[in-house]
N, C-alpha and C. Protein backbone atom coordinates (compact mmCIF):
# COMPACT_ATOMS: atom_id res chain seq x y z
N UNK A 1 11.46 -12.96 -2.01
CA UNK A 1 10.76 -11.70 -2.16
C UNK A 1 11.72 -10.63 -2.65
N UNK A 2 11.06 -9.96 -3.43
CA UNK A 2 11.84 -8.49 -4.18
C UNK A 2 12.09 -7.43 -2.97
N UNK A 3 13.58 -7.75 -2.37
CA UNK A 3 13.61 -6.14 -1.55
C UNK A 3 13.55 -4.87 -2.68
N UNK A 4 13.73 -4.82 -3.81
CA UNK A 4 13.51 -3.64 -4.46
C UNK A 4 11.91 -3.05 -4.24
N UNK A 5 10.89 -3.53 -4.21
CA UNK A 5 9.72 -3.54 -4.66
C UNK A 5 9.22 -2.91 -2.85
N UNK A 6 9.91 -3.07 -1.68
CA UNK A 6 9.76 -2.82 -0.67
C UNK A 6 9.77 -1.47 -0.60
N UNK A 7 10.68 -0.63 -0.96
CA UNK A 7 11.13 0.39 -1.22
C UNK A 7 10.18 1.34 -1.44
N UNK A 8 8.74 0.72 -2.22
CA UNK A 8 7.70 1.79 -2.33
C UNK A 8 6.53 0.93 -1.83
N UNK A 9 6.78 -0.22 -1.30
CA UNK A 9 5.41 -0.57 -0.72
C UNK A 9 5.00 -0.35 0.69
N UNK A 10 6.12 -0.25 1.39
CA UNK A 10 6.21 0.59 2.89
C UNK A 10 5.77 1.88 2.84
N UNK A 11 6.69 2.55 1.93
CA UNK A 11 6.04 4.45 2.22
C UNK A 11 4.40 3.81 1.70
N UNK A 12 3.97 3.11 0.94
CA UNK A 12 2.63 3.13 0.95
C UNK A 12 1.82 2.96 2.20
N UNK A 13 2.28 2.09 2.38
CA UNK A 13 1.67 1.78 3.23
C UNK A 13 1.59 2.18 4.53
N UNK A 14 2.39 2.98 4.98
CA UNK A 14 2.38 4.12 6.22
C UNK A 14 1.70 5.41 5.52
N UNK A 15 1.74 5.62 4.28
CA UNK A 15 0.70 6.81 3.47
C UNK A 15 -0.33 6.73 4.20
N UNK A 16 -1.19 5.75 3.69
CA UNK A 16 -2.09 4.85 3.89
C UNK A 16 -2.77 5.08 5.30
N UNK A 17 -2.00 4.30 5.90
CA UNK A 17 -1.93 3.99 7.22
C UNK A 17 -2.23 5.50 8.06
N UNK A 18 -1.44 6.49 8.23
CA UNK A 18 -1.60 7.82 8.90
C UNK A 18 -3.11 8.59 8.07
N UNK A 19 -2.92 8.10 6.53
CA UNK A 19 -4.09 9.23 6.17
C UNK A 19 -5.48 8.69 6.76
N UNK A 20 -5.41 7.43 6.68
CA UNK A 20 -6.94 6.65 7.26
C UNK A 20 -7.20 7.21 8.71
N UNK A 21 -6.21 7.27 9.76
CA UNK A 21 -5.90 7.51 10.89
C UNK A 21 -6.73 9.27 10.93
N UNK A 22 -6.50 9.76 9.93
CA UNK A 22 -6.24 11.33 10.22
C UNK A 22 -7.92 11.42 9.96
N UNK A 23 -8.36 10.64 8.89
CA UNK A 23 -9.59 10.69 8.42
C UNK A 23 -10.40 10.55 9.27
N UNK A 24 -10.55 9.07 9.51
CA UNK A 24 -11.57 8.78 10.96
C UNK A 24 -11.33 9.46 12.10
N UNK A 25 -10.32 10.26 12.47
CA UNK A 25 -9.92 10.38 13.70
C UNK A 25 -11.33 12.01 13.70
N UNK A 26 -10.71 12.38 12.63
CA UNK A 26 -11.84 13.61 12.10
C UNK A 26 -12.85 14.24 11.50
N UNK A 27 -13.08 13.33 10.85
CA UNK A 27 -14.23 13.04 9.96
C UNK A 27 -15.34 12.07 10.11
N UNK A 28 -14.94 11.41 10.98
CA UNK A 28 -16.10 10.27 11.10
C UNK A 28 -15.43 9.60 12.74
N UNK A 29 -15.75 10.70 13.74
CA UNK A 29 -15.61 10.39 15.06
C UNK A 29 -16.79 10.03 15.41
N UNK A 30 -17.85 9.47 14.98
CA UNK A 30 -18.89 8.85 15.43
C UNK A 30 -18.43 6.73 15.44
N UNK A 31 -17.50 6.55 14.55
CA UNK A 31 -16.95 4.96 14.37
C UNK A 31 -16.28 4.76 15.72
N UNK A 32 -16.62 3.80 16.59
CA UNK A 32 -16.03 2.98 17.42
C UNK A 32 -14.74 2.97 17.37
N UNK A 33 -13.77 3.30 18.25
CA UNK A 33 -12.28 3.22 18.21
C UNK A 33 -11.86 1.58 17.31
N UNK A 34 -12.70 0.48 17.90
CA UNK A 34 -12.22 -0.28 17.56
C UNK A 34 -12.08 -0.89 15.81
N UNK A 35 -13.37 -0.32 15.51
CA UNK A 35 -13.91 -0.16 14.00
C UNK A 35 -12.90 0.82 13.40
N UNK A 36 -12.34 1.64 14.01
CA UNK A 36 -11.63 2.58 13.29
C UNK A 36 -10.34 1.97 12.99
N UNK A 37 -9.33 0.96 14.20
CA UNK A 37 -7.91 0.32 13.89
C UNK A 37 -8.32 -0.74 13.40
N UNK A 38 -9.86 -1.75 13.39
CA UNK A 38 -9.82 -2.59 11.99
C UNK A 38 -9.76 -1.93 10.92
N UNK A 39 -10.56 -0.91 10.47
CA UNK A 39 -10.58 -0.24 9.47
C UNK A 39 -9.00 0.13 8.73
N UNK A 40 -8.43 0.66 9.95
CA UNK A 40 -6.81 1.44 9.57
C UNK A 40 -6.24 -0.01 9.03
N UNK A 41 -6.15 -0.69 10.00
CA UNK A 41 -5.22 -2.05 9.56
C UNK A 41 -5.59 -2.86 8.34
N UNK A 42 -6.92 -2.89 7.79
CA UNK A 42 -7.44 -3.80 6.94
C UNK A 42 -7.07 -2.48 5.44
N UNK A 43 -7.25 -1.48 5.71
CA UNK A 43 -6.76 -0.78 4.24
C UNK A 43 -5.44 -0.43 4.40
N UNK A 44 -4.07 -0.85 5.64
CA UNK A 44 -2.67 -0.69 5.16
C UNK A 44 -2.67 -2.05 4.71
N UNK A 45 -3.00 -3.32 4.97
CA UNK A 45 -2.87 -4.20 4.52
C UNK A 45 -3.04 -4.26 3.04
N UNK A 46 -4.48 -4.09 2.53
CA UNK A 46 -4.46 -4.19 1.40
C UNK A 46 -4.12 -3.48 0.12
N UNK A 47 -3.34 -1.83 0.75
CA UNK A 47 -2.55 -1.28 -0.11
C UNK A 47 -1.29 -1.75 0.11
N UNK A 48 -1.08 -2.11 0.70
CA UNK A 48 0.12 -2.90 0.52
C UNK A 48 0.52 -3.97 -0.20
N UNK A 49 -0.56 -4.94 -0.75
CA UNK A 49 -0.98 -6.15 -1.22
C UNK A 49 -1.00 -5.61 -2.55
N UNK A 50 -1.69 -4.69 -2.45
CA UNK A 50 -1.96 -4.09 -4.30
C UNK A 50 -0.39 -3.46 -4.64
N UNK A 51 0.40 -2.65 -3.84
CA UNK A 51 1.12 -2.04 -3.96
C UNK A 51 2.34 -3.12 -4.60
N UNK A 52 2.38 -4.16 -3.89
CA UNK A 52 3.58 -4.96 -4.12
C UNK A 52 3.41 -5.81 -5.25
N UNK A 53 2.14 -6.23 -6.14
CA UNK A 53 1.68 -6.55 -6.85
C UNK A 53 1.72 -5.66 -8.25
N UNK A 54 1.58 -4.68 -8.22
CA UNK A 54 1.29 -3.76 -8.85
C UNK A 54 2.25 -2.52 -9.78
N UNK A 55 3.26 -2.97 -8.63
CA UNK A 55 4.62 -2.03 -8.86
C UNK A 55 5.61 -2.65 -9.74
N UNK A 56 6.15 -2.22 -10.57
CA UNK A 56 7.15 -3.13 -11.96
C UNK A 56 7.83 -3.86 -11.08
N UNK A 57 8.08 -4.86 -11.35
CA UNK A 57 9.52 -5.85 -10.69
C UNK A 57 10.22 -5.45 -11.86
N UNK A 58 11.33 -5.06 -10.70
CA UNK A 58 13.06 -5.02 -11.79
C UNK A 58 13.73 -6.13 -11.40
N UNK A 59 14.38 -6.52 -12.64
CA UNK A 59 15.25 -8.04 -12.13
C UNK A 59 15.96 -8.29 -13.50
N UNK A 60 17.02 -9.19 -13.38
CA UNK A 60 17.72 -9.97 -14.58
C UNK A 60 16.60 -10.58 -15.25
N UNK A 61 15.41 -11.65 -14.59
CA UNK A 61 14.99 -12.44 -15.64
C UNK A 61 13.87 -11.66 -16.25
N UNK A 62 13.46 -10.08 -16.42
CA UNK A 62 12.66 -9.36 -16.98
C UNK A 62 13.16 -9.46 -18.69
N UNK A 63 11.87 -9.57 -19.90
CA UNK A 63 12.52 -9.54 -20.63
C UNK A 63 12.04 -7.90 -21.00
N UNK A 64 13.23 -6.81 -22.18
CA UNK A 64 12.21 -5.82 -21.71
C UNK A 64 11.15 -5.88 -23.07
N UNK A 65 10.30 -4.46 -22.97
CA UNK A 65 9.32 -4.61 -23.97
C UNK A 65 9.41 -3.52 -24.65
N UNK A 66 10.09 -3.38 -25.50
CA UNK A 66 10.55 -2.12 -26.08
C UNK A 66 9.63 -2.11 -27.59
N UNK A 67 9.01 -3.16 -28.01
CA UNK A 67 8.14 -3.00 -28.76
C UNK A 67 8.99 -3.69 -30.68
N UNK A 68 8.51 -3.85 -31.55
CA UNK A 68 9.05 -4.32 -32.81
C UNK A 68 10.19 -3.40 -33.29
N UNK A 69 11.17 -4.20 -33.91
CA UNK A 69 11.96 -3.09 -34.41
C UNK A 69 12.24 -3.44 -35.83
């Protein structure tokens, strides 16, 4: 696994994680506590999933793409 790529998929994912928290906690206090930490946990998960996916990998075997010359 890319520790570089960690670097921004954590702050995502605590982004994530506190803003969902802040949301339901205030906005939609009618959801079941428990509905609310599936909820929290199932969207840090999957920004996290997108995040680490999604984010350039830097590495030696990148070739780059600088386009025709």
């Amino acid at each position: 696994m890319e520790k570089k790529r960690f670097k921004f998929v954590i702050p995502v994912m605590v982004i994530v994680a506190i803003g969902s928290v802040y949301m339901l906690r205030n906005y939609y206090a009618e959801v079941p506590d428990l509905d609310q930490l599936l909820i929290t946990i199932s969207a840090t998960l999957v920004s996290g999933v997108l995040a680490y996916f999604l984010f350039p990998q830097q590495g030696e075997d990148k070739i780059d793409d600088r386009g025709p010359y």
